[in-house]
Protein backbone atom coordinates (compact mmCIF):
# COMPACT_ATOMS: atom_id res chain seq x y z
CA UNK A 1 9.22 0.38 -39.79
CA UNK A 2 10.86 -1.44 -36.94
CA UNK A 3 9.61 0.63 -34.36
CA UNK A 4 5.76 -0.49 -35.40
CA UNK A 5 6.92 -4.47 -35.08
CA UNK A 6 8.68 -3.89 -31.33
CA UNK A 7 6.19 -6.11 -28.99
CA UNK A 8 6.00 -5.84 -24.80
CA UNK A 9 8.37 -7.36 -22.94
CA UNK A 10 6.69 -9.86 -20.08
CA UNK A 11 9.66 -9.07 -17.32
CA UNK A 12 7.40 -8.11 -14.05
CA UNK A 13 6.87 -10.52 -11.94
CA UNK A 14 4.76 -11.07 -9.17
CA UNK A 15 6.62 -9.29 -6.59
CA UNK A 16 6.87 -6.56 -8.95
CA UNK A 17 2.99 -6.58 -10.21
CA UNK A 18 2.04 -6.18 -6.38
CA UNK A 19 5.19 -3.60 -5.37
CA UNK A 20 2.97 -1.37 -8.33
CA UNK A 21 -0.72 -2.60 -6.81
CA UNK A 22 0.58 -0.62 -3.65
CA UNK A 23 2.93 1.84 -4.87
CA UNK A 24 0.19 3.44 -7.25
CA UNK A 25 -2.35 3.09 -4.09
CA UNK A 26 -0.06 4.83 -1.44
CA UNK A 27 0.60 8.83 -2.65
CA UNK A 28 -0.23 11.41 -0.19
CA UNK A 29 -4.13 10.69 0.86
CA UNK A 30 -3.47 8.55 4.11
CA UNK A 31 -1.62 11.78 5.53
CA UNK A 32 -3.73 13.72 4.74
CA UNK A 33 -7.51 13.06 3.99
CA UNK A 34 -8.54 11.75 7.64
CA UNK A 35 -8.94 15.34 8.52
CA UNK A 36 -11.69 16.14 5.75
CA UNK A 37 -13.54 12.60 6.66
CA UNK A 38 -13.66 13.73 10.45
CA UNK A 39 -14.12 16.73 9.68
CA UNK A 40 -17.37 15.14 8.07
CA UNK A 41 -18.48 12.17 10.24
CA UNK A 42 -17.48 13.04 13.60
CA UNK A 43 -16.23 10.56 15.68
CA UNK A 44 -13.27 7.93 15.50
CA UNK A 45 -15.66 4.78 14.96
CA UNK A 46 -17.19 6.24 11.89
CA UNK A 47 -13.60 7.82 10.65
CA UNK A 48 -12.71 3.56 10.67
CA UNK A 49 -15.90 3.33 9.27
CA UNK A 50 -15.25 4.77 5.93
CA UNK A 51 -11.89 3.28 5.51
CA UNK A 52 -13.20 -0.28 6.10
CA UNK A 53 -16.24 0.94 3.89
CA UNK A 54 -13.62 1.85 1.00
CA UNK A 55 -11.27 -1.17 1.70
CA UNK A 56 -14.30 -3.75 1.39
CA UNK A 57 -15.26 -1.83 -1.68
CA UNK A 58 -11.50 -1.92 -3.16
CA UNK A 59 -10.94 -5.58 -2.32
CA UNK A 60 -13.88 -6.67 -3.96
CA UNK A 61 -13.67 -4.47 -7.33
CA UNK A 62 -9.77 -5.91 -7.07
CA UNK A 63 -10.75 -9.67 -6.27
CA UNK A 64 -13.59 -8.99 -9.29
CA UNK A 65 -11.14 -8.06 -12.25
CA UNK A 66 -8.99 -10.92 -10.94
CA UNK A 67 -11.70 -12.60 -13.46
CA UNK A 68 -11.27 -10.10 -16.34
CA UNK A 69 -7.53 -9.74 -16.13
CA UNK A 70 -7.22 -14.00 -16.49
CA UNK A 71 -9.96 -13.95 -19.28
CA UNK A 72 -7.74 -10.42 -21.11
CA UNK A 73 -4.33 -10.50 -20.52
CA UNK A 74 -3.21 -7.79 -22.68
CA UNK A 75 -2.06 -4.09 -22.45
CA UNK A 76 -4.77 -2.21 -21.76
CA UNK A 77 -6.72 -3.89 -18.90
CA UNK A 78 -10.04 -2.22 -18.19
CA UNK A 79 -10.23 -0.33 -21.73
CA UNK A 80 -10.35 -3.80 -22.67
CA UNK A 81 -12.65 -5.11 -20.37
CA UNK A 82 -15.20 -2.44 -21.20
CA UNK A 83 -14.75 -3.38 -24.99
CA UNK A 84 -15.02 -6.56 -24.71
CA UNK A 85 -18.06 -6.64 -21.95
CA UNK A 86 -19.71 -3.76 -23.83
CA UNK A 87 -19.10 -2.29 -26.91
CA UNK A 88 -16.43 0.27 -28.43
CA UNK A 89 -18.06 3.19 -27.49
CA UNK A 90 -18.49 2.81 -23.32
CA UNK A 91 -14.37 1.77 -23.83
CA UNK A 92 -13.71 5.15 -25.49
CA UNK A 93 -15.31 6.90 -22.78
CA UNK A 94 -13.44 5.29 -20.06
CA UNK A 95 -10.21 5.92 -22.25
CA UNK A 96 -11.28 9.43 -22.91
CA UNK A 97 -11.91 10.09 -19.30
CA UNK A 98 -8.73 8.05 -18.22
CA UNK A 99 -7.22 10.39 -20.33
CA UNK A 100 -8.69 14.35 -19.75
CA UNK A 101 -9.70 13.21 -16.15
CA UNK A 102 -8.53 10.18 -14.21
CA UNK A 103 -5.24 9.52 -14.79
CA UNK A 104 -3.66 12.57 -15.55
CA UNK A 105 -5.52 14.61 -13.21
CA UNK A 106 -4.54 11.94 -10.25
CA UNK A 107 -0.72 12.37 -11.65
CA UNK A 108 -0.98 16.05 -11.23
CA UNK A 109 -2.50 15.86 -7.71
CA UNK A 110 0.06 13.42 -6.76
CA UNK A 111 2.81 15.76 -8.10
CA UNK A 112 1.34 18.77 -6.38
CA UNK A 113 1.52 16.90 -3.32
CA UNK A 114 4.86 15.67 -3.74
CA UNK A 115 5.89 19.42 -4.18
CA UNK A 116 4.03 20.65 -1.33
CA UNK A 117 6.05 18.88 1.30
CA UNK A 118 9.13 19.37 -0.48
CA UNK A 119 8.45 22.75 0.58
CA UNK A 120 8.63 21.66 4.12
CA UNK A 121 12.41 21.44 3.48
CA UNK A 122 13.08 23.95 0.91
CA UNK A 123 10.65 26.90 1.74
CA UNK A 124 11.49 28.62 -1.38
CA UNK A 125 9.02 25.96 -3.18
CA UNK A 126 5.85 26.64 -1.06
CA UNK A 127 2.91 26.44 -3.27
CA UNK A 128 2.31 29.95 -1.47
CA UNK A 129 4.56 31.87 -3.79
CA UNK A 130 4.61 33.20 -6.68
CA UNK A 131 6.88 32.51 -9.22
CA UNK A 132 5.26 33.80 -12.50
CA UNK A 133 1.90 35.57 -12.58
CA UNK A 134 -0.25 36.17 -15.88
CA UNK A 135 -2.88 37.71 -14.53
CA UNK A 136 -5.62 35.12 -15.47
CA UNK A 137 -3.48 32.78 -13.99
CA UNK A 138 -0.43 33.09 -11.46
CA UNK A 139 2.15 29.94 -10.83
CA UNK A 140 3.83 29.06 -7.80
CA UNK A 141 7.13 27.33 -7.83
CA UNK A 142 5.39 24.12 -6.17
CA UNK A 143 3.68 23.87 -9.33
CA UNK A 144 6.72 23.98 -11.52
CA UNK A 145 8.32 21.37 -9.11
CA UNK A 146 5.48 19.16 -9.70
CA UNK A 147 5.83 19.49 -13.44
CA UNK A 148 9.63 18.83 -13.42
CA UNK A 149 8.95 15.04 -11.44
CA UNK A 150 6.26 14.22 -13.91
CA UNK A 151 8.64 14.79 -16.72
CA UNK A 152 11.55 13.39 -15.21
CA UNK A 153 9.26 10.23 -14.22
CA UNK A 154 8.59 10.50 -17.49
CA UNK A 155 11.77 10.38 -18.78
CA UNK A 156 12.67 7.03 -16.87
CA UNK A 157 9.44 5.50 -18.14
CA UNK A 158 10.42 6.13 -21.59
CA UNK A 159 13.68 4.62 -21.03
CA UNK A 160 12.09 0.74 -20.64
CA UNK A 161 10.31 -0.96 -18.10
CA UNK A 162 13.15 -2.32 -16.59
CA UNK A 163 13.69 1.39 -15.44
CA UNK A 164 10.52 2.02 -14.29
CA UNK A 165 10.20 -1.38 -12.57
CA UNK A 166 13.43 -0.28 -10.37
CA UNK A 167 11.73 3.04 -8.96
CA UNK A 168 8.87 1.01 -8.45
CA UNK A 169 9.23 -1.57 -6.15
CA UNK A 170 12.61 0.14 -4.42
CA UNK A 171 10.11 3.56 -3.54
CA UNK A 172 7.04 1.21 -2.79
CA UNK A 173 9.04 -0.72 -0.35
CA UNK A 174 10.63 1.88 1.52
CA UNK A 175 7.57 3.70 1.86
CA UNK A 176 5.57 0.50 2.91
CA UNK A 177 8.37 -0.01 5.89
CA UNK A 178 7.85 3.53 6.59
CA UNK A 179 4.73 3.82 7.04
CA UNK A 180 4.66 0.67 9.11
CA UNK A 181 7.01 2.22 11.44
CA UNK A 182 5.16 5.26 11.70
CA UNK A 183 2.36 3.36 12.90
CA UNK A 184 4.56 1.26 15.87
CA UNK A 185 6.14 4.26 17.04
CA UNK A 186 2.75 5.88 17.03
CA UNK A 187 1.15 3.13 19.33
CA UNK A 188 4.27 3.27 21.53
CA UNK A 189 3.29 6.71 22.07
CA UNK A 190 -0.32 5.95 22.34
CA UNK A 191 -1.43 8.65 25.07
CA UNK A 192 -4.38 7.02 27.19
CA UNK A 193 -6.45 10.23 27.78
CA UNK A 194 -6.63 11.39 24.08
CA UNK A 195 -7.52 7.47 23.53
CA UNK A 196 -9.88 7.24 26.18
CA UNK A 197 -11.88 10.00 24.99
CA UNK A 198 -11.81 9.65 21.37
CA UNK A 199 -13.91 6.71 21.61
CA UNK A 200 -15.92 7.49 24.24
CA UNK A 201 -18.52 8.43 21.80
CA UNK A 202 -17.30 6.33 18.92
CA UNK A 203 -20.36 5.81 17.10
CA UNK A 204 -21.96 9.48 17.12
CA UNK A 205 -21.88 10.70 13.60
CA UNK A 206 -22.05 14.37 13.12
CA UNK A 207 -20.25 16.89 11.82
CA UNK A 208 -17.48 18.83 14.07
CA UNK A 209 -16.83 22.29 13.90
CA UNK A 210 -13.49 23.90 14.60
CA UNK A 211 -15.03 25.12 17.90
CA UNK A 212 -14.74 21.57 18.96
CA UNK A 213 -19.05 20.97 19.20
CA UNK A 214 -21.02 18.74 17.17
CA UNK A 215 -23.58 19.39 14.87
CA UNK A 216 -26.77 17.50 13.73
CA UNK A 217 -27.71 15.11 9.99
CA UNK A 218 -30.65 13.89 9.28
CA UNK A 219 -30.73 10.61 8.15
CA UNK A 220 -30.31 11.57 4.30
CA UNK A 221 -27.58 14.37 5.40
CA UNK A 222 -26.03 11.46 7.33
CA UNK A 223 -25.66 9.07 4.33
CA UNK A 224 -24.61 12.19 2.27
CA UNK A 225 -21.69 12.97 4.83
CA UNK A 226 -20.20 9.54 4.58
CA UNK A 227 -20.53 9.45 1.04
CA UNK A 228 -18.90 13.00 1.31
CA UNK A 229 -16.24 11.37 3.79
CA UNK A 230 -15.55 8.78 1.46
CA UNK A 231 -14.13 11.00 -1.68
CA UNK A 232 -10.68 11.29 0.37
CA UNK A 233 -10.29 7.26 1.13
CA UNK A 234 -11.74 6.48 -2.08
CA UNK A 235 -9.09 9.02 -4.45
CA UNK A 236 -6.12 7.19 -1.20
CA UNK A 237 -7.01 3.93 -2.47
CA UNK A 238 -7.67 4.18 -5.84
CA UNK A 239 -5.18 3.06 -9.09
CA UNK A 240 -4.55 -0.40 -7.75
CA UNK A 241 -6.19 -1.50 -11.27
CA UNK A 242 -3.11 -0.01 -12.70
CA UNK A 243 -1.56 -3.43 -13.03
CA UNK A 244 -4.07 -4.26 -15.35
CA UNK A 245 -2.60 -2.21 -17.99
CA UNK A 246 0.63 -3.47 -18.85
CA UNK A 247 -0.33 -6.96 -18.29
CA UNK A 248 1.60 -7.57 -22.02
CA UNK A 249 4.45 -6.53 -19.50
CA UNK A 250 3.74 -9.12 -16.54
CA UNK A 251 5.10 -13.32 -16.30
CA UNK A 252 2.09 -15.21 -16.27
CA UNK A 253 -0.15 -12.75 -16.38
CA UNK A 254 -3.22 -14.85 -16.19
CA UNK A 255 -2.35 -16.38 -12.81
CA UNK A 256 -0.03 -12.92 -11.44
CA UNK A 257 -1.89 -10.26 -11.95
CA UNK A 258 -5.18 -11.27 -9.98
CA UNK A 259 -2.70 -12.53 -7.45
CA UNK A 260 -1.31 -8.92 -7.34
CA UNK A 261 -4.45 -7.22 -7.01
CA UNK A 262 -5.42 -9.23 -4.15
CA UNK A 263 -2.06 -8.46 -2.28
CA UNK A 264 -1.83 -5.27 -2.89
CA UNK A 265 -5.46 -4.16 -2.04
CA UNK A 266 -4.95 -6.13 1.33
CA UNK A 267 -1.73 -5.01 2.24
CA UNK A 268 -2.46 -1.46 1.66
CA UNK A 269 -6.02 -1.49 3.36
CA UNK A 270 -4.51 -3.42 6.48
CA UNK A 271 -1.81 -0.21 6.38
CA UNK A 272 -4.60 2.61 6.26
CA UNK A 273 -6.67 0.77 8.86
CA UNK A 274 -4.08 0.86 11.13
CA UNK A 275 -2.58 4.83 10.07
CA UNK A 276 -5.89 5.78 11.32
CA UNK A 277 -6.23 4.00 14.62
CA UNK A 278 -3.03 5.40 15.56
CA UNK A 279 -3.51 9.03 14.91
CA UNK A 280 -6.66 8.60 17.44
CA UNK A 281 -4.27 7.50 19.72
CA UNK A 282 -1.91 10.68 19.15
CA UNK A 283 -4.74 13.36 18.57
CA UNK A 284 -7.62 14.41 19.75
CA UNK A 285 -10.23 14.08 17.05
CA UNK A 286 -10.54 18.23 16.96
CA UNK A 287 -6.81 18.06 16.00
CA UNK A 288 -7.20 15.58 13.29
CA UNK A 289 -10.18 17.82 11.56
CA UNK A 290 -8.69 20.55 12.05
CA UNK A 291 -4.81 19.99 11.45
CA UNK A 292 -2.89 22.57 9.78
CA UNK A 293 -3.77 22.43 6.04
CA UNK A 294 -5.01 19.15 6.88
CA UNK A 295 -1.86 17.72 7.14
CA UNK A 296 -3.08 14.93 10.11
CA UNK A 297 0.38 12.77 9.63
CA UNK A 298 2.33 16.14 10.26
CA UNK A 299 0.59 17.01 13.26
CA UNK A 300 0.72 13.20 14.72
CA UNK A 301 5.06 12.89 14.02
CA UNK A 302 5.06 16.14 15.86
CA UNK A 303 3.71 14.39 18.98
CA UNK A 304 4.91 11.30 18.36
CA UNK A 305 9.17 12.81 17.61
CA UNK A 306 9.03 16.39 18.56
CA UNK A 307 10.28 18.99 16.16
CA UNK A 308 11.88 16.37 13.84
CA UNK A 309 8.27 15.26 13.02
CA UNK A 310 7.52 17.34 10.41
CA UNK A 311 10.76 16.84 8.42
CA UNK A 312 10.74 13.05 8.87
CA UNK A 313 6.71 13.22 7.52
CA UNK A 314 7.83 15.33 4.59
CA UNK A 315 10.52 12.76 3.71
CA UNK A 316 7.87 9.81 3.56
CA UNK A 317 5.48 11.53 1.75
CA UNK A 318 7.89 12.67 -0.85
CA UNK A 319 9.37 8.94 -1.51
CA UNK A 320 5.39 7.81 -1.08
CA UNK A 321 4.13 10.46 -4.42
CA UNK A 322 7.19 9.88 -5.83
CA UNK A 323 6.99 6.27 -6.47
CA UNK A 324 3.29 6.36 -6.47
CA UNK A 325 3.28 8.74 -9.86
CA UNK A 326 6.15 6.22 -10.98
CA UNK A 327 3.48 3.68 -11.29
CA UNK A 328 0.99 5.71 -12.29
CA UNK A 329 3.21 7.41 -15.27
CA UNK A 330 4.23 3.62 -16.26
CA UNK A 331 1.04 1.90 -16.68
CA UNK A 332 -1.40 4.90 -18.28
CA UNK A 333 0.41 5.11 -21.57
CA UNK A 334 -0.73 1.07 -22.00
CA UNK A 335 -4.30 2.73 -22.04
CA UNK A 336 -3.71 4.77 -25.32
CA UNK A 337 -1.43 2.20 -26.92
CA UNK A 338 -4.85 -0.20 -26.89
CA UNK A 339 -7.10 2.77 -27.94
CA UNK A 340 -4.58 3.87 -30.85
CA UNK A 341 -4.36 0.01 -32.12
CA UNK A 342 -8.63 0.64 -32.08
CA UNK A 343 -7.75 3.76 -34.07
CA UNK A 344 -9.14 5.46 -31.48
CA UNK A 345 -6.51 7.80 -30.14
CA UNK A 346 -3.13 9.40 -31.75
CA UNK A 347 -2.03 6.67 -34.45
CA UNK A 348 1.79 7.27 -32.94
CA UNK A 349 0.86 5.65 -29.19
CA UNK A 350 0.07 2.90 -30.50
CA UNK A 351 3.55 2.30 -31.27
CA UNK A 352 6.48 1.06 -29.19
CA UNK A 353 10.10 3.06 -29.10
CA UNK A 354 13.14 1.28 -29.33
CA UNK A 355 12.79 0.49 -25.43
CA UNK A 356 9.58 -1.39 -26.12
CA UNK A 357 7.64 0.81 -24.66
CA UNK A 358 4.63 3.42 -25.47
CA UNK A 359 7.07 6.28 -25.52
CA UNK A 360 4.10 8.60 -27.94
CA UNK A 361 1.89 7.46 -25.19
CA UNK A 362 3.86 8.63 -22.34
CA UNK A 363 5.05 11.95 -23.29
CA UNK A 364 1.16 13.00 -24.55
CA UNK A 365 0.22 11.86 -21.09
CA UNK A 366 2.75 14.04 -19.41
CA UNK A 367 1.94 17.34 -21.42
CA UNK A 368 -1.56 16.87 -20.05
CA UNK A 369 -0.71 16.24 -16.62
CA UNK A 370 1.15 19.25 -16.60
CA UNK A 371 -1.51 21.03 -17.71
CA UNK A 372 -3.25 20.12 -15.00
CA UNK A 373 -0.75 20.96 -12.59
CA UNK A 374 -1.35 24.47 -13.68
CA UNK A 375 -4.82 24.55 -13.09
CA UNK A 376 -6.32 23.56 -10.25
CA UNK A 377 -6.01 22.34 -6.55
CA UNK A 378 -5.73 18.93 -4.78
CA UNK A 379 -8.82 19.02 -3.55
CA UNK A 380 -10.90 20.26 -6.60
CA UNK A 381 -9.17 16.94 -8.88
CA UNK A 382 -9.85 14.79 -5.95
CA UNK A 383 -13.46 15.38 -5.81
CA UNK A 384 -13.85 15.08 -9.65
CA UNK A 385 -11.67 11.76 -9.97
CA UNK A 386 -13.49 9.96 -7.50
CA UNK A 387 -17.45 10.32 -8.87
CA UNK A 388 -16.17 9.49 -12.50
CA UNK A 389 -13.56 6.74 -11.02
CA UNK A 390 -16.10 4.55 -9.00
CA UNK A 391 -18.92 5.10 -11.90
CA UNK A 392 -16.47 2.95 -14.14
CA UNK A 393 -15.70 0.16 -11.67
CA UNK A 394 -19.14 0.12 -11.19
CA UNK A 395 -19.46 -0.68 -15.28
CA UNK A 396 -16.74 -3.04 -15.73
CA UNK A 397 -17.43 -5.11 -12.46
CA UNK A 398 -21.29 -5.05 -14.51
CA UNK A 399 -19.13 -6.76 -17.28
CA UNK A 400 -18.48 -9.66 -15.36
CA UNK A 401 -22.15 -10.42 -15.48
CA UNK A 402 -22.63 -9.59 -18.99
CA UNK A 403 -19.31 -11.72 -20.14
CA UNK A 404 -20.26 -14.58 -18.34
CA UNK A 405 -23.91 -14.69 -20.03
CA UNK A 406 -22.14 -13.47 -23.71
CA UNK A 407 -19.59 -16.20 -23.28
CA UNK A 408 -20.41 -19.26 -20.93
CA UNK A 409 -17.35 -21.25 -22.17
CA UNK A 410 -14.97 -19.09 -22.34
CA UNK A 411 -11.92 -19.73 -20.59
CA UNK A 412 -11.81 -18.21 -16.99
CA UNK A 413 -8.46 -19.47 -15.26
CA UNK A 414 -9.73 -17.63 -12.03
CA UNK A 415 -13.42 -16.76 -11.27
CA UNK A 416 -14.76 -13.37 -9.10
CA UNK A 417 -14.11 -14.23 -5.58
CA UNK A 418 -18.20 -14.33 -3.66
CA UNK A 419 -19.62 -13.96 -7.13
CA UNK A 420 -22.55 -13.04 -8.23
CA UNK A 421 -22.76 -11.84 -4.09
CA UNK A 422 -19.74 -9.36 -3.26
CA UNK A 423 -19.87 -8.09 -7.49
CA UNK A 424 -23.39 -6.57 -6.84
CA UNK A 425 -23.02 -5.33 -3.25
CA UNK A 426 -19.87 -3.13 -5.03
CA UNK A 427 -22.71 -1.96 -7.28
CA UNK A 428 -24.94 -1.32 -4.98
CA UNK A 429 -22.38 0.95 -3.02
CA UNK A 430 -21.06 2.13 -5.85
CA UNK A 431 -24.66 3.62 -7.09
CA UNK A 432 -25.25 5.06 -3.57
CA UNK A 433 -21.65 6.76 -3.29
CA UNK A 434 -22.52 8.38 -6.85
CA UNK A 435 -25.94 9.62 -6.01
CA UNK A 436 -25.44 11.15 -2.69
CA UNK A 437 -22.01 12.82 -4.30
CA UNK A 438 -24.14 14.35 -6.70
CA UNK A 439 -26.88 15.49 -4.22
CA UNK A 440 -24.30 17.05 -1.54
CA UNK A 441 -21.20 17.61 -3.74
CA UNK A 442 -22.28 18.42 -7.33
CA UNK A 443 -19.70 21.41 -7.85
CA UNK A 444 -16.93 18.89 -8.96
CA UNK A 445 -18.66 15.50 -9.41
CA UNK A 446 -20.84 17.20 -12.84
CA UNK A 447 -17.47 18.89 -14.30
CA UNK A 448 -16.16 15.30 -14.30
CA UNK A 449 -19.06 13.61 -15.50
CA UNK A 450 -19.42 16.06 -18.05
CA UNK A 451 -16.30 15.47 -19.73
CA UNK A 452 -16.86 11.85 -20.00
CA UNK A 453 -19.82 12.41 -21.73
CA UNK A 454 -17.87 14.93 -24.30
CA UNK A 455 -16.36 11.77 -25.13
CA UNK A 456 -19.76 10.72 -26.93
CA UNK A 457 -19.46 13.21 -30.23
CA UNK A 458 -15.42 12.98 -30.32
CA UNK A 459 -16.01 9.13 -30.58
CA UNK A 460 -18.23 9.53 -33.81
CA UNK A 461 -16.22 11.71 -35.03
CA UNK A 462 -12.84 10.24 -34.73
CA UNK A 463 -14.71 6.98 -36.25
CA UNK A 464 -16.64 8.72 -39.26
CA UNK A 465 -12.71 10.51 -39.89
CA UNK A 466 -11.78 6.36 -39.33
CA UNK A 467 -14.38 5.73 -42.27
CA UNK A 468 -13.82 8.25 -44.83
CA UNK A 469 -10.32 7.60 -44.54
CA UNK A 470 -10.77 4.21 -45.09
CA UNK A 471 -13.14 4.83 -47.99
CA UNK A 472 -10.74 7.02 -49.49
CA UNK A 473 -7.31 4.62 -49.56
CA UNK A 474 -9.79 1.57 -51.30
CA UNK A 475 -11.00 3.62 -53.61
């Protein structure tokens, strides 16, 4: 059939690749997650402290599959990477948790989110409300808001990358300028007293209870509350490997897409860096723990432009999800297009519609994401995402090391930045943030683990189904 010999279009180029490194990073987290990390380490040097912590982290995962994407530039990216490093089995997983877990749970939160402060504007969508209740489960008109963006997102996706591409870099940009102004304004309004004694005691790390007083860790508790701390920057920055995928899509994808990931991880770190700093120079560190629903970046444009604050925040974090589940929406259906051509997922997504694009792929990922939507809260996907998230970096930067003993001469147009150095301190701080997540916060980090490892008997199934079949049409 025609549709099964369409082939990706390469029209992104490197402007575009890096508009979606930062426009899948930047959703709703920076606004919001500094309250849970203070909340959690106690002081304004240690809130820094976990963003440089998960920017240094980011940067070199990012500078590490700068390798991978060069050797692999096809749809896909680190399904690929996994197969080729590993075997078929540790790429299902990944594609089976990218699927049930990662991706579609993190385009749910972000669509949650989006609706949330939508509600700021239109109060008849607060995620307070009821709009339909079932009795085992009731459903609040932010919900159904969320669900409507993911399938009109959806819609656009499915419509060509050209589409998609448009959203993309005009959302990332104006969110980018955005929240850079946020931040000058903020540091115009820097108030000296609030500064002064935020980091008076800037390296004191303990937790802070609304009353204001600190409390005592002990040294374990103390590496457990960072790596606690670290679930909110961690699910902010994560999905700038999203590039990866449609790297079929990209100009020069050997040479762009590392390029992109390098950009985009440094712009957007630089940004959250400096989003921080400046809401210790608005609020008292109490106020950013403690903010109303969390919402830090409310609470600071309140100070910062009076009433108008809270409108003008809910307008930048709407373009910010919104562009940041575009690129999220665009580049996960590249993930089952590689595992269906592995028969490995619905035969169907690994096709390409008449747009030349994964439209099977996308639509399956949207019912499931909406799904999602109806199930749980921000926080509880954020928690799961981030255990099973870093425990797959942690595997495919591991590839690099296996790759370049299972194929010394292979071509490698660009090599891991500080390798073999900066590759195994991301291990290293990969393995701790996974332990002491599952020692001080195993509610959600087990669920997600879990269902990766459900993946194990679907995989031998869908592969002795693969067989038979096979067996069956050459006999």
């Amino acid at each position: 059939m025609k549709e099964n010999t369409m082939q990706f279009k390469p029209t992104l180029k490197l402007m575009d690749a890096t508009m979606l490194v930062a426009g899948s990073m930047i959703g709703s987290g920076i606004f919001i997650v500094s309250a849970d990390i203070t909340r959690n380490v106690g002081s304004s040097g240690w809130l820094l402290v976990v963003w440089l912590i998960t920017g240094f982290m980011t940067l070199t995962a990012a500078l590490s599959y700068g390798e991978l994407s060069a050797m692999f530039p096809k749809a896909g990216g680190q399904y690929v990477y996994l197969k080729e490093a590993y075997n078929p089995l540790v790429s299902f997983l990944y594609g089976w948790s990218f699927f049930t877990v990662i991706q579609t749970a993190t385009i749910a939160a972000v669509g949650v989110a989006f609706a949330k402060f939508t509600a700021y504007l239109i109060p008849s969508l607060s995620e307070d409300l009821v709009f339909l209740d079932f009795g085992f489960i009731s459903i609040s008109p932010a919900q159904l808001l969320a669900i409507v963006v993911i399938v009109v997102l959806t819609y656009i996706n499915s419509r060509g990358v050209n589409s998609g591409k448009t959203i993309q870099t005009t959302f990332t940009l104006t969110k980018l300028l955005s929240l850079f102004g946020l931040i000058i304004f903020g540091l115009f309004f820097l108030d000296k007293e609030i500064w002064k004694s935020n980091w008076e005691n800037m390296w004191t790390l303990a937790p802070l209870s609304v009353d204001g007083s600190l409390g005592t860790y002990t040294t374990l508790a103390a590496f457990g509350a960072i790596a606690a701390a670290m679930v909110g920057s961690i699910f902010s920055s994560d999905s700038w490997h999203n590039v990866t995928f449609i790297a079929g899509e990209i100009k020069n994808p050997a040479k762009n897409i590392g390029l992109s990931l390098a950009l985009g991880t440094i712009i957007v770190t630089i940004l959250y860096l400096l989003t921080n700093v400046m809401y210790t120079g608005v609020l008292s560190l109490h106020d950013i723990a403690y903010a109303d629903k969390d919402r830090v970046a409310v609470a600071s444009a309140n100070v910062i432009f009076g009433t108008s604050g809270t409108i003008i925040i809910a307008l930048m974090i709407m373009i910010s999800t919104f562009g940041c589940n575009n690129g999220l929406i665009m580049a996960g259906a590249r993930v089952y297009y590689s595992m269906a051509k592995d028969n490995l997922f619905f035969k169907k997504a690994g096709t390409l519609n008449k747009n030349a694009v994964p439209g099977f792929g996308l639509w399956i990922q949207c019912i499931f994401a909406c799904l999602w939507c109806l199930s749980g809260k921000y926080g509880d996907l954020l928690d799961m995402i981030s255990f099973v998230v870093v425990l797959f970096y942690m595997l495919t930067i591991f590839g690099i090391f296996i790759l370049r003993k299972k194929r010394p001469d292979a071509d490698r147009p660009y090599k891991a930045f500080g390798y073999p150095v900066l590759p195994i301190i991301y291990i290293i701080m990969g393995l701790a943030f996974c332990t002491l997540l599952i020692i001080f916060k195993p509610k959600f980090t087990w669920p997600g683990l879990i269902i990766t490892l459900t993946g194990i008997p679907v995989y031998y199934l869908v592969t002795f189904l693969n067989k038979n079949k096979k067996e069956i049409g050459n006999s």
